[in-house]
PDB file of N, CA and C in Angstrom:
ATOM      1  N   UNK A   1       0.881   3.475 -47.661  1.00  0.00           N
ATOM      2  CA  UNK A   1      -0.508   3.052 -47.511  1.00  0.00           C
ATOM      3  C   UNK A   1      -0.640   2.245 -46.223  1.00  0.00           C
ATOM      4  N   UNK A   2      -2.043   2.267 -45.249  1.00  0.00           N
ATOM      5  CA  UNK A   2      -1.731   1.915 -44.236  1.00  0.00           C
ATOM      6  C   UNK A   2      -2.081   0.555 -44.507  1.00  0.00           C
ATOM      7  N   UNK A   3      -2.009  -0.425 -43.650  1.00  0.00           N
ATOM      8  CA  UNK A   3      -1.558  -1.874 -43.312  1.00  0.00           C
ATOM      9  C   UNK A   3      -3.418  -2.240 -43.714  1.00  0.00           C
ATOM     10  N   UNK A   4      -4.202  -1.533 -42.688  1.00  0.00           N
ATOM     11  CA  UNK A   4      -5.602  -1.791 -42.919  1.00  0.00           C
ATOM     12  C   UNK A   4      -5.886  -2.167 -44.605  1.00  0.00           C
ATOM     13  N   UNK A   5      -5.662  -1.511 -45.109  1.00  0.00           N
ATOM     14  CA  UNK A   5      -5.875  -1.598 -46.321  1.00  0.00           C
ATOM     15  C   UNK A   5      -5.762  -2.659 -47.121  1.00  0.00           C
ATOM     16  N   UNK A   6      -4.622  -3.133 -46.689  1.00  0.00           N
ATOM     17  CA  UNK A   6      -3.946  -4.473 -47.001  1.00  0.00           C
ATOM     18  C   UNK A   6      -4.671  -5.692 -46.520  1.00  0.00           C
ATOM     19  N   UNK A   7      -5.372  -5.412 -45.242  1.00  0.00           N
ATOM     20  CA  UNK A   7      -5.934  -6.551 -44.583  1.00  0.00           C
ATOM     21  C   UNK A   7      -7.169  -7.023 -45.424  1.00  0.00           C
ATOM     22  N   UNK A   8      -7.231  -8.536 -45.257  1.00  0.00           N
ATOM     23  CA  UNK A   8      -8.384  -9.216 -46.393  1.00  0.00           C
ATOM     24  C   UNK A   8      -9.416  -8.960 -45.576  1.00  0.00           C
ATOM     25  N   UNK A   9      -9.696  -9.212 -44.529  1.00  0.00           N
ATOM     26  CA  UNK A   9     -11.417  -8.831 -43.574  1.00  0.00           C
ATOM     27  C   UNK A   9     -11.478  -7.613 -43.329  1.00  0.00           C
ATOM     28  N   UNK A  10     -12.972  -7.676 -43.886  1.00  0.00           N
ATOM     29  CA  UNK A  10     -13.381  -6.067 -42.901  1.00  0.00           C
ATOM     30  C   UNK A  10     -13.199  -6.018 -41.424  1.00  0.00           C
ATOM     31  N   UNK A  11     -13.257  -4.526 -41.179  1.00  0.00           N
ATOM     32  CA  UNK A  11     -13.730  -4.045 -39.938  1.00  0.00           C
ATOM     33  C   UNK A  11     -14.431  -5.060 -39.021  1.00  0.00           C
ATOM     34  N   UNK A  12     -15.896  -5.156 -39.561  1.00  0.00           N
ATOM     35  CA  UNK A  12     -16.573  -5.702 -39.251  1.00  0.00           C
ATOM     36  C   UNK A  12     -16.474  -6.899 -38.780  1.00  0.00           C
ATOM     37  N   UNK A  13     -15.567  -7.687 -39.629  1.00  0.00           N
ATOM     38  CA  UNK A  13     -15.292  -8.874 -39.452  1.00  0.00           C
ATOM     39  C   UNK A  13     -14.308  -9.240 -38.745  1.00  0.00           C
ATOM     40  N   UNK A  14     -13.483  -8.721 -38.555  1.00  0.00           N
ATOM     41  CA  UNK A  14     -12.655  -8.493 -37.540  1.00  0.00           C
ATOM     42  C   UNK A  14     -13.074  -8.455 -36.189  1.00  0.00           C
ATOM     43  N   UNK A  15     -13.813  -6.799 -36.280  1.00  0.00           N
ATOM     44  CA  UNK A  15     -14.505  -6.643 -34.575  1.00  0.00           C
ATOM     45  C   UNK A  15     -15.172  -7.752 -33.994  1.00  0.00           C
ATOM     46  N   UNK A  16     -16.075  -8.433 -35.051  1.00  0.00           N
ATOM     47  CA  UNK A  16     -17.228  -9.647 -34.713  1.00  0.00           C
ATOM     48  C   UNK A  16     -16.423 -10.877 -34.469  1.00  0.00           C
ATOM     49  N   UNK A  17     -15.421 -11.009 -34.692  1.00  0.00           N
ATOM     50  CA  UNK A  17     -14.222 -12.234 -34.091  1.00  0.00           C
ATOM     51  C   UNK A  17     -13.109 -11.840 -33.269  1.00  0.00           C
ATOM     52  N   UNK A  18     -13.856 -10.677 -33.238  1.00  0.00           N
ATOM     53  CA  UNK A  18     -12.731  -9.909 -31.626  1.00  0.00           C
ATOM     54  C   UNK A  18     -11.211  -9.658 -31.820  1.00  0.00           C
ATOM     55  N   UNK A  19     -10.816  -9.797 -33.281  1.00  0.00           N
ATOM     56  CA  UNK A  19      -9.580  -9.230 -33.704  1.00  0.00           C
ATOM     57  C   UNK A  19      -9.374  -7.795 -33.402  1.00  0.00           C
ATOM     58  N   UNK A  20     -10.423  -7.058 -33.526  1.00  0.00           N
ATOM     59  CA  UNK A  20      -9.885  -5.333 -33.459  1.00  0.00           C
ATOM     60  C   UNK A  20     -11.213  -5.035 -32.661  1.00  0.00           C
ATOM     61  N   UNK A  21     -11.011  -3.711 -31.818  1.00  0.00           N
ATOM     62  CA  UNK A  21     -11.529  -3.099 -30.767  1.00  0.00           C
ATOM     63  C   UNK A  21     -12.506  -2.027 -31.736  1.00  0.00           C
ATOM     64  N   UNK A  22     -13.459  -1.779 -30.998  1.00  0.00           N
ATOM     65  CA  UNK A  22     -14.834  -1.027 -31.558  1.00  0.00           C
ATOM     66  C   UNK A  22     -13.721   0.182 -31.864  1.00  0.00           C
ATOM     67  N   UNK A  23     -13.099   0.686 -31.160  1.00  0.00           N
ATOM     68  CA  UNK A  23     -12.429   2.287 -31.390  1.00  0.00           C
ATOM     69  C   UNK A  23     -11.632   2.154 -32.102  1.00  0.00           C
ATOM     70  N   UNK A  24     -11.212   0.703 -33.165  1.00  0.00           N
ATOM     71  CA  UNK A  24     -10.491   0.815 -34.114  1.00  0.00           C
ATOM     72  C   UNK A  24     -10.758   0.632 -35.549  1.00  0.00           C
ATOM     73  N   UNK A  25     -12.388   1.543 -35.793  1.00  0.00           N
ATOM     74  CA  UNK A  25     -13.026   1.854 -36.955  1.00  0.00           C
ATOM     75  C   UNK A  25     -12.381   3.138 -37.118  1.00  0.00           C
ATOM     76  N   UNK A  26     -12.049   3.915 -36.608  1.00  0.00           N
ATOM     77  CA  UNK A  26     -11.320   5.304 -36.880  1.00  0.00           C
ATOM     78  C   UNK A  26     -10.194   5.154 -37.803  1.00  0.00           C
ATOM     79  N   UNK A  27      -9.199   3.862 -37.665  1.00  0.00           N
ATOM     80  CA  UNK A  27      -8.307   3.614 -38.403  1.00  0.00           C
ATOM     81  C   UNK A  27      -8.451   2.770 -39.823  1.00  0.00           C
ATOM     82  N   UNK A  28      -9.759   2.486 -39.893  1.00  0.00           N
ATOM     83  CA  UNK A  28     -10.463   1.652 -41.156  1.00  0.00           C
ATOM     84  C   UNK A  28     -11.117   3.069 -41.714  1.00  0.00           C
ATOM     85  N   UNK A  29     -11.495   3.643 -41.206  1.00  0.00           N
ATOM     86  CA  UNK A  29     -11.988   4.868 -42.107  1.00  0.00           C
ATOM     87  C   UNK A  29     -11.090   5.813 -42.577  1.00  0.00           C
ATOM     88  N   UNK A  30      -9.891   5.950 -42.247  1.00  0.00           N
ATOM     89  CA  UNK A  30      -9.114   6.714 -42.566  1.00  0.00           C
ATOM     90  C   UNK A  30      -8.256   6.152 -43.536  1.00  0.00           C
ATOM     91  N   UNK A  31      -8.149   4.897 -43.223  1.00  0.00           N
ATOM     92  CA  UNK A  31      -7.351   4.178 -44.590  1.00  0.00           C
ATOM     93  C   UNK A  31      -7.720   4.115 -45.740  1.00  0.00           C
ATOM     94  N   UNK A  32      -9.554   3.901 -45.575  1.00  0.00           N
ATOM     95  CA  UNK A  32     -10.250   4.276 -46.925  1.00  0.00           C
ATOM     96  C   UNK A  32     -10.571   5.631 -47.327  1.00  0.00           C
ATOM     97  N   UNK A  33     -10.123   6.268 -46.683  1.00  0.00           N
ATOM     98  CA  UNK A  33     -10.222   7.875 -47.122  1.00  0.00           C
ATOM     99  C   UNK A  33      -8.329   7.806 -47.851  1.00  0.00           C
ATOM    100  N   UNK A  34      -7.228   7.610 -47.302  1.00  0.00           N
ATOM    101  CA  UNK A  34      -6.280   7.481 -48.024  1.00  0.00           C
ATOM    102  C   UNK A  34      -5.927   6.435 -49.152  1.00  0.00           C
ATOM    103  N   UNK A  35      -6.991   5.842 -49.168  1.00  0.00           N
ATOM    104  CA  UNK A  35      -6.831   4.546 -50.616  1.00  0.00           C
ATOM    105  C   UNK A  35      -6.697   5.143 -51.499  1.00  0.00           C
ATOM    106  N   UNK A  36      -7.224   6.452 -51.914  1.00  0.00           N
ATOM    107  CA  UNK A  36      -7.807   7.422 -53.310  1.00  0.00           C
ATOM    108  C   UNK A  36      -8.702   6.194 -54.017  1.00  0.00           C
ATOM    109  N   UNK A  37      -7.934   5.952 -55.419  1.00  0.00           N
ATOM    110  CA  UNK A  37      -8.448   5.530 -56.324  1.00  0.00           C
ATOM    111  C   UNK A  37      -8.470   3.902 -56.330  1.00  0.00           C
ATOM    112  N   UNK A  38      -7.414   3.230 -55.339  1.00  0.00           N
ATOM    113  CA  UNK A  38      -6.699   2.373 -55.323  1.00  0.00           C
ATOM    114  C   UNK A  38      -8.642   1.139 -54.562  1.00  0.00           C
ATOM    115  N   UNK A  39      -9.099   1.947 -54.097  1.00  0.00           N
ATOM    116  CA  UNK A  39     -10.136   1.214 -53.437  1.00  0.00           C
ATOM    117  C   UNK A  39     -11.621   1.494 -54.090  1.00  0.00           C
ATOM    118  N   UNK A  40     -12.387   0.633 -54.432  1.00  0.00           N
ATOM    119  CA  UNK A  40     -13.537   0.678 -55.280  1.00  0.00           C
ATOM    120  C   UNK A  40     -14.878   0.792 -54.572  1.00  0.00           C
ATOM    121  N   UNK A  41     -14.693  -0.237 -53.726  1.00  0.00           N
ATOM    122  CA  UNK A  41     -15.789  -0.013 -52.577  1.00  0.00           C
ATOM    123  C   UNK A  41     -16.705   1.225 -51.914  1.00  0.00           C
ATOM    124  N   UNK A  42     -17.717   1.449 -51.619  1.00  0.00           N
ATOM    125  CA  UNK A  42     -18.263   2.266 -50.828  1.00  0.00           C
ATOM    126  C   UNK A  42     -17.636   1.774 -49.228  1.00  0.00           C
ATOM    127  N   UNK A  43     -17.893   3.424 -48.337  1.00  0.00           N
ATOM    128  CA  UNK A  43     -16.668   2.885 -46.982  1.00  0.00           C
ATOM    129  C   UNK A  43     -17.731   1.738 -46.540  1.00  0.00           C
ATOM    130  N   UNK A  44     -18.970   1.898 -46.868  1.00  0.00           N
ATOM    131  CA  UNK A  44     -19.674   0.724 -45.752  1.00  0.00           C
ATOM    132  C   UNK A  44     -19.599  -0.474 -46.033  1.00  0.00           C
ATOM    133  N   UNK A  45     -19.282  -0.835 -47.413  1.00  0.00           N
ATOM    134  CA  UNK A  45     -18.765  -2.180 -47.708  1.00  0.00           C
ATOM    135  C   UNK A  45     -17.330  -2.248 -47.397  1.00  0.00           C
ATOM    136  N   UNK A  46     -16.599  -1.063 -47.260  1.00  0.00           N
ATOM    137  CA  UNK A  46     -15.118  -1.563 -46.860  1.00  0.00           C
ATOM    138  C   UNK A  46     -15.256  -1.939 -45.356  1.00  0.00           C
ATOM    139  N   UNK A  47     -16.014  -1.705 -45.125  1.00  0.00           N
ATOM    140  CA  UNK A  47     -16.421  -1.676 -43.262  1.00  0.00           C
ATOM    141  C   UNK A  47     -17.066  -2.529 -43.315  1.00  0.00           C
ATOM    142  N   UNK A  48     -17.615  -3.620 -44.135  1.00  0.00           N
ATOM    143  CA  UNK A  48     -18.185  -4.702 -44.010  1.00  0.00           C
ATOM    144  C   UNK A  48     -19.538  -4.339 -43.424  1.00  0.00           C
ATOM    145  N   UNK A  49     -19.954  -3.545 -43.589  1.00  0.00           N
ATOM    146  CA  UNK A  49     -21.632  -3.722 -42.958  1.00  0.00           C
ATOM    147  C   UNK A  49     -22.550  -3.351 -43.991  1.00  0.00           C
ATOM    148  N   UNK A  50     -24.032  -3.488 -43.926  1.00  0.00           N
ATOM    149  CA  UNK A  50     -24.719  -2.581 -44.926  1.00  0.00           C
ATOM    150  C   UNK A  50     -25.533  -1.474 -44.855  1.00  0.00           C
ATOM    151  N   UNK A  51     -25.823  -0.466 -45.590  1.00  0.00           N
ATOM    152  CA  UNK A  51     -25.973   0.583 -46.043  1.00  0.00           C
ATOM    153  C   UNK A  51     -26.700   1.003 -44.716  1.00  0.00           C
ATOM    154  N   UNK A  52     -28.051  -0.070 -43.845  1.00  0.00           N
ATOM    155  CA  UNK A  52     -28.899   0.790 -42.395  1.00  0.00           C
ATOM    156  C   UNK A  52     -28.034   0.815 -41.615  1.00  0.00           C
ATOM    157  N   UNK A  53     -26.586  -1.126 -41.616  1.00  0.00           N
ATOM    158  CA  UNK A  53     -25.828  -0.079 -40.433  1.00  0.00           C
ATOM    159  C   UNK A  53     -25.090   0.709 -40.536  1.00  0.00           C
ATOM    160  N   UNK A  54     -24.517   1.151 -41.369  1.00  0.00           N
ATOM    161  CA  UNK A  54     -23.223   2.683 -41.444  1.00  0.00           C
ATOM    162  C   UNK A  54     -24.356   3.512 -41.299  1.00  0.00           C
ATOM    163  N   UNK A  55     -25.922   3.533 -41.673  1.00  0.00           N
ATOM    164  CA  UNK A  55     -26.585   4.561 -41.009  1.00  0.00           C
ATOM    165  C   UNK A  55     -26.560   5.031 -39.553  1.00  0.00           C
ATOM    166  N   UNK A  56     -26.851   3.706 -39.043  1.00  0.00           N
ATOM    167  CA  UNK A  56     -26.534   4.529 -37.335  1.00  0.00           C
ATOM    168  C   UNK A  56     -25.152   4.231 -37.139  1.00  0.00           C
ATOM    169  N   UNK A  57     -23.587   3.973 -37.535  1.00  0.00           N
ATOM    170  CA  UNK A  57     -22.424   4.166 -37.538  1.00  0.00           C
ATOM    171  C   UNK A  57     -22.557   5.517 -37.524  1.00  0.00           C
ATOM    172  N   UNK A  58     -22.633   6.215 -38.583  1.00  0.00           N
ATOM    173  CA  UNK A  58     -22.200   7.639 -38.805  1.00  0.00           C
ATOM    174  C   UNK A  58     -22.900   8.517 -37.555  1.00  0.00           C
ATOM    175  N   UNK A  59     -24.063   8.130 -37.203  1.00  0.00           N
ATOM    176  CA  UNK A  59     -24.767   8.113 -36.221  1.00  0.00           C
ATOM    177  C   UNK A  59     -24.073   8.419 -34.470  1.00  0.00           C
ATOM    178  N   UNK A  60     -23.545   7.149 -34.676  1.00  0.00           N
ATOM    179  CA  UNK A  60     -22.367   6.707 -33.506  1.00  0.00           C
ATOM    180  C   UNK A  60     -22.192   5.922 -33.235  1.00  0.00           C
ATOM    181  N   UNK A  61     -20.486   5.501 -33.500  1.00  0.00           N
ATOM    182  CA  UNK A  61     -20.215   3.633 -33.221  1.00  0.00           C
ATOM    183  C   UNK A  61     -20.164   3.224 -32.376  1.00  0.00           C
ATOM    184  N   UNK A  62     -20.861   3.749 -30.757  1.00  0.00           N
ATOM    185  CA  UNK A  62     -21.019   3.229 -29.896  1.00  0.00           C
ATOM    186  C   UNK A  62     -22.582   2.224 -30.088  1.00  0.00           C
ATOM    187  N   UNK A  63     -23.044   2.527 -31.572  1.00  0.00           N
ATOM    188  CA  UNK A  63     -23.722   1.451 -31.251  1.00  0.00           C
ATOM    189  C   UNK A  63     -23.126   0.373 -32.426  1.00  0.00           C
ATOM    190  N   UNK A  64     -22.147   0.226 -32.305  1.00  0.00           N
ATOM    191  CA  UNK A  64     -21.612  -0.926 -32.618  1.00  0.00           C
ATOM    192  C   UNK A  64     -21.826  -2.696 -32.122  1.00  0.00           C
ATOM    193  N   UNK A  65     -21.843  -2.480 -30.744  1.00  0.00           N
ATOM    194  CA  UNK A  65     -22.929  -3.691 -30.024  1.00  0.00           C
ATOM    195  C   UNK A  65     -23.939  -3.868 -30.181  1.00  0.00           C
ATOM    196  N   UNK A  66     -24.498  -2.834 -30.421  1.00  0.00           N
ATOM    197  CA  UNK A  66     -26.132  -3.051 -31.206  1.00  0.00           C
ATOM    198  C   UNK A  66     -26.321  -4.153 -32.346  1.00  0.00           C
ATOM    199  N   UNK A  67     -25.257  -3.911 -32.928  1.00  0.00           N
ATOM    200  CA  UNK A  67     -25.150  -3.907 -34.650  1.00  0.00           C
ATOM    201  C   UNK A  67     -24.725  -5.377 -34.603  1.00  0.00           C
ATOM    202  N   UNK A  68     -23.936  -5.665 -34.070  1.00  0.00           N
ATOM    203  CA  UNK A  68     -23.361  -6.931 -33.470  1.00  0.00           C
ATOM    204  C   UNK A  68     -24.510  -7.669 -33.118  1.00  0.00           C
ATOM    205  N   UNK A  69     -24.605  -7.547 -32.423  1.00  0.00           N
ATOM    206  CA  UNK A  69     -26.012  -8.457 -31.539  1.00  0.00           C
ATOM    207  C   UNK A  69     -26.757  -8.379 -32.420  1.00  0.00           C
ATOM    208  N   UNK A  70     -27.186  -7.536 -33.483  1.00  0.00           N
ATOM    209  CA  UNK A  70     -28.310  -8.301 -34.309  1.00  0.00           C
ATOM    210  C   UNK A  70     -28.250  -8.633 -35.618  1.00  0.00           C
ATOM    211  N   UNK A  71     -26.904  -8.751 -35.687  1.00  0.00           N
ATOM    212  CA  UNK A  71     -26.476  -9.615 -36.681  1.00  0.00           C
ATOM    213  C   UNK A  71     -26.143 -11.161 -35.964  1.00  0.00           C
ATOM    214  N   UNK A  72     -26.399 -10.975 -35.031  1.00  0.00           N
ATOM    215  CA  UNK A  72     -25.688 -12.756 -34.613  1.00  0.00           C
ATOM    216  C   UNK A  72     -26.983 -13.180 -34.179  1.00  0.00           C
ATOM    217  N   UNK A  73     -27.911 -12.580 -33.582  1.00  0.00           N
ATOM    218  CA  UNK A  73     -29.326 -12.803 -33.886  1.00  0.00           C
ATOM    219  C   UNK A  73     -30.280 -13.657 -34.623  1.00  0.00           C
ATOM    220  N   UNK A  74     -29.893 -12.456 -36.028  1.00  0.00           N
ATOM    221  CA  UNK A  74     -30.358 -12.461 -36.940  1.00  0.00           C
ATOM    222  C   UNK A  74     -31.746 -11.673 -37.065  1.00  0.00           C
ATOM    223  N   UNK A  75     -31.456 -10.821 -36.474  1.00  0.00           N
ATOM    224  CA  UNK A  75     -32.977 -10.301 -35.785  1.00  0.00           C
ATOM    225  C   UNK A  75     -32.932  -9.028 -36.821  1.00  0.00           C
ATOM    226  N   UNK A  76     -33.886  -8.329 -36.942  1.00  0.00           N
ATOM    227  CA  UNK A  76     -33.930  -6.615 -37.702  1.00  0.00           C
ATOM    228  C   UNK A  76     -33.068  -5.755 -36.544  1.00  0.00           C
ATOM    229  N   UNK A  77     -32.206  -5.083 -37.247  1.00  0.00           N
ATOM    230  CA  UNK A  77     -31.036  -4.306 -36.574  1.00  0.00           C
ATOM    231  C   UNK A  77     -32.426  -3.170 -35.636  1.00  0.00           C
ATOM    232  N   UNK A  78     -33.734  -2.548 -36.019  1.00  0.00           N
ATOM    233  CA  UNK A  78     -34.225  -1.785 -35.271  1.00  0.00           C
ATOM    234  C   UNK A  78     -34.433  -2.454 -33.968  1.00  0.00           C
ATOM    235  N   UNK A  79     -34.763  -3.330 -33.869  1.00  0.00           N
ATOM    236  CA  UNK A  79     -35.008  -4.430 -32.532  1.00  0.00           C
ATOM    237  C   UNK A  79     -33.557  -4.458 -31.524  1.00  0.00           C
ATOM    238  N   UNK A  80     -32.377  -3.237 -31.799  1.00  0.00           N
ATOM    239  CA  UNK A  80     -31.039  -3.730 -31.124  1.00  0.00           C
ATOM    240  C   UNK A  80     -30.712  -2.175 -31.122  1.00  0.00           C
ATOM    241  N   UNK A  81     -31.475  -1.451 -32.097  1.00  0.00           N
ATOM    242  CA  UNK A  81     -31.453  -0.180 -32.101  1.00  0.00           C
ATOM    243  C   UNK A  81     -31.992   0.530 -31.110  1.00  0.00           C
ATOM    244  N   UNK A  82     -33.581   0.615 -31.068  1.00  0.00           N
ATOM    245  CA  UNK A  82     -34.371   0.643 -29.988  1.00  0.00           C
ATOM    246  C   UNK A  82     -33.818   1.011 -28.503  1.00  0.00           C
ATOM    247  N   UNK A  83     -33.744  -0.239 -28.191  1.00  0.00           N
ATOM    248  CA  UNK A  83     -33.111  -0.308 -26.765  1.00  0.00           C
ATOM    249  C   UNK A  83     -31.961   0.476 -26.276  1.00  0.00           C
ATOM    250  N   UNK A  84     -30.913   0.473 -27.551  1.00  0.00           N
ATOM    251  CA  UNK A  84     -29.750   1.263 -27.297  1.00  0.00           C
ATOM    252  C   UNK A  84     -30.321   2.640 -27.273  1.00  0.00           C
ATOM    253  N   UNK A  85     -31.092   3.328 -28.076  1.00  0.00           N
ATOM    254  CA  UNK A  85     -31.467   4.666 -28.103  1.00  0.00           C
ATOM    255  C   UNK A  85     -32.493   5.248 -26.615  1.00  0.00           C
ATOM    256  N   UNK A  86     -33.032   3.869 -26.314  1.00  0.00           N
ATOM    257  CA  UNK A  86     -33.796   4.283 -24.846  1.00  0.00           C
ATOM    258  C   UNK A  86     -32.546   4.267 -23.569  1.00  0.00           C
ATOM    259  N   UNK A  87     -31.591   3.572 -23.761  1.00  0.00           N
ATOM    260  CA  UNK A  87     -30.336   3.749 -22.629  1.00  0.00           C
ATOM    261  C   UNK A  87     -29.788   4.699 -22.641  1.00  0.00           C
ATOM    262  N   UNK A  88     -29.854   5.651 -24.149  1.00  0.00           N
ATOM    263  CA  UNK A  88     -29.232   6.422 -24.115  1.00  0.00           C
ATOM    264  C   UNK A  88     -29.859   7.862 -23.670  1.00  0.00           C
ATOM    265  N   UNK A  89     -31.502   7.587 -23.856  1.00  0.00           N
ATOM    266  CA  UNK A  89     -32.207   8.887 -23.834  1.00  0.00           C
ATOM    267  C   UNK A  89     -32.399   8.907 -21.750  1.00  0.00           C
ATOM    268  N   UNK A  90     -32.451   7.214 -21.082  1.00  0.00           N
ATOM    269  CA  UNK A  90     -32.553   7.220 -19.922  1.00  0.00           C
ATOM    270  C   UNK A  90     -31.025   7.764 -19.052  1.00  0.00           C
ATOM    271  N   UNK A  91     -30.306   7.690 -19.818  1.00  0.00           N
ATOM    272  CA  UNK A  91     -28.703   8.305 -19.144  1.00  0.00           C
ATOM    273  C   UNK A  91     -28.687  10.195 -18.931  1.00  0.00           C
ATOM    274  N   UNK A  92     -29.694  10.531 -19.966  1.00  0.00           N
ATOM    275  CA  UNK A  92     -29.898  12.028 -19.767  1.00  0.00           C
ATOM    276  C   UNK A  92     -28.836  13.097 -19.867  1.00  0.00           C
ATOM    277  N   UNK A  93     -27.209  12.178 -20.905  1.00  0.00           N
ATOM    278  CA  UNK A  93     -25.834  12.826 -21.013  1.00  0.00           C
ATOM    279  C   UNK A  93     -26.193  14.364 -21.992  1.00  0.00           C
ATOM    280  N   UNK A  94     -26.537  15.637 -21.611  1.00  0.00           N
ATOM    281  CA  UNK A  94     -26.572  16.463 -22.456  1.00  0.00           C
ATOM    282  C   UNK A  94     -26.035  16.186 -24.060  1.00  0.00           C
ATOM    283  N   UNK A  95     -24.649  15.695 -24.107  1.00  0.00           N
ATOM    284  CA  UNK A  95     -24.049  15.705 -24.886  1.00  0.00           C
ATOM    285  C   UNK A  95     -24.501  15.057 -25.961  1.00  0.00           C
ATOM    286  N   UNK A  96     -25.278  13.648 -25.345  1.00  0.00           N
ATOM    287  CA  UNK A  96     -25.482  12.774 -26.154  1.00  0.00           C
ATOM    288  C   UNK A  96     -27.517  13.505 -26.923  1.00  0.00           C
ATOM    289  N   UNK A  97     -27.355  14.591 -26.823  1.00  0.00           N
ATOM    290  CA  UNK A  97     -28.461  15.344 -27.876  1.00  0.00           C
ATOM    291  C   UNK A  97     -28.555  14.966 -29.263  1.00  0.00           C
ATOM    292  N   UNK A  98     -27.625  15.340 -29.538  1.00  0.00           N
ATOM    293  CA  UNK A  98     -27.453  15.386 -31.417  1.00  0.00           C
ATOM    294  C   UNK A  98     -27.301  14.153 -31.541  1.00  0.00           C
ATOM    295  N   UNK A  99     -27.070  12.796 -31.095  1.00  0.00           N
ATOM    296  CA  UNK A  99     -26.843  11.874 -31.454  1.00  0.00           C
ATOM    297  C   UNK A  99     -28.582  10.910 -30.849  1.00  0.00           C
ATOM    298  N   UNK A 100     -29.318  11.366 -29.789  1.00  0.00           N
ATOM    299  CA  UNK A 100     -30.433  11.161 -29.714  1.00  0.00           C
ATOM    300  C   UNK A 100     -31.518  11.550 -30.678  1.00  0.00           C
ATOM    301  N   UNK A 101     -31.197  12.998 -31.278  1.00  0.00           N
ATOM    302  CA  UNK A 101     -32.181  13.509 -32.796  1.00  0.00           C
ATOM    303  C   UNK A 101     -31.945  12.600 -33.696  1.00  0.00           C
ATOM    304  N   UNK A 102     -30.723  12.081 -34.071  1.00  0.00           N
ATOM    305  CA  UNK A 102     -30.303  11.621 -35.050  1.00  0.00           C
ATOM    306  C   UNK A 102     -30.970  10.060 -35.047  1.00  0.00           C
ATOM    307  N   UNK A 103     -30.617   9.648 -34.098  1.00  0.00           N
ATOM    308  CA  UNK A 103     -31.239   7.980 -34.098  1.00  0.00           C
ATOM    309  C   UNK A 103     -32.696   8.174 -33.575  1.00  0.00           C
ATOM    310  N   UNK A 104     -33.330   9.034 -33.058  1.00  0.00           N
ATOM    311  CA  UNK A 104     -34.643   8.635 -32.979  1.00  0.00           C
ATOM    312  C   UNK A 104     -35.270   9.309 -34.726  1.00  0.00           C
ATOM    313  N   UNK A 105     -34.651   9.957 -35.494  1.00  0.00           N
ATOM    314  CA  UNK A 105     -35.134  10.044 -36.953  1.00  0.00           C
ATOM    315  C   UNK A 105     -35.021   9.121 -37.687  1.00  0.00           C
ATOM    316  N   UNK A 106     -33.892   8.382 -37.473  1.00  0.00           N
ATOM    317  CA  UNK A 106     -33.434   6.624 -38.158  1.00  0.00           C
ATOM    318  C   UNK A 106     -34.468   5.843 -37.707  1.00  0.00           C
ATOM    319  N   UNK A 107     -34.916   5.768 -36.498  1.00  0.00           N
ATOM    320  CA  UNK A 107     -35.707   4.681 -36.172  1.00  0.00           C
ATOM    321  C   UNK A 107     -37.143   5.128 -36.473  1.00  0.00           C
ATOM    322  N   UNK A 108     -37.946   6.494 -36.986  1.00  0.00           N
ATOM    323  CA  UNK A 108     -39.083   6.523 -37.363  1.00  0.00           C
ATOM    324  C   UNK A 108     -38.725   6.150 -39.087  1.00  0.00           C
ATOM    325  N   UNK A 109     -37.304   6.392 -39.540  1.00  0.00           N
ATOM    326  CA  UNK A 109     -37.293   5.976 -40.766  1.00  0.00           C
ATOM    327  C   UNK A 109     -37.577   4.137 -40.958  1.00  0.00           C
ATOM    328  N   UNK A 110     -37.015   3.252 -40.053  1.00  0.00           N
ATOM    329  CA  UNK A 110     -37.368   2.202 -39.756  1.00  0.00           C
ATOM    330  C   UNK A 110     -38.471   1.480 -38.692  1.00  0.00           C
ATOM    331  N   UNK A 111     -39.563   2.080 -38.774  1.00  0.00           N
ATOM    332  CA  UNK A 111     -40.895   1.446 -38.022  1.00  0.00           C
ATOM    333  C   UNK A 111     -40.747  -0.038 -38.150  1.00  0.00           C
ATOM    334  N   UNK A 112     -41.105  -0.110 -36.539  1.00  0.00           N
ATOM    335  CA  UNK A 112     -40.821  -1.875 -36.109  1.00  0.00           C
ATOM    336  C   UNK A 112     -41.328  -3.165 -36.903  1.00  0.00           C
ATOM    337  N   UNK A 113     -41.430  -4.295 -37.307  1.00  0.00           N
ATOM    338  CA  UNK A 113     -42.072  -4.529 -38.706  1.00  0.00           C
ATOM    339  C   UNK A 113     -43.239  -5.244 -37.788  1.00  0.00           C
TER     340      UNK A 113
END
């Protein structure tokens, strides 16, 4: 069983005290995919976040700084969302298509309050 597993902080909590690197959610998700039964949690509570942010996680954890920043805020995660999705639509990366459909449908699911 991997070591992650073992560890008492999330992901989350980790990344947000700068213990582990944004690109080392790949290895928190995979540990909870090998927990089987041994882990009770949903992955987004094993990942320490809640249910809107593993929405734009699955999305893409490059907006992980997003997510960050408005949790230290304290602000509504769409207000950190936003901006990231306009940097991303102003960069014009083909690639980044499917991941522009995807978060501009999240963010009409979350209208600004």
């Amino acid at each position: 069983m991997s070591d992650v597993v073992h560890q008492r902080d999330t992901f989350f909590a980790l990344y947000d005290s700068g213990r582990v690197a944004a690109e080392e959610i790949d290895n928190f998700v995979e540990a909870w995919h090998e927990s089987g039964d041994d882990e009770q949690r949903s992955l987004a509570e094993f990942l320490g976040v809640t249910e809107a942010e593993y929405d734009v996680l699955i999305i893409t954890d490059r907006a992980l700084p997003a997510i960050l920043a408005a949790r230290r805020a304290n602000q509504p995660l769409r207000e950190f969302v936003a901006p990231f999705f306009d940097r991303l639509q102003a960069a014009g990366d083909p690639e980044d298509k499917p991941v522009l459909h995807a978060m501009g449908y999240w963010l009409k699911r979350h209208p600004p309050a």
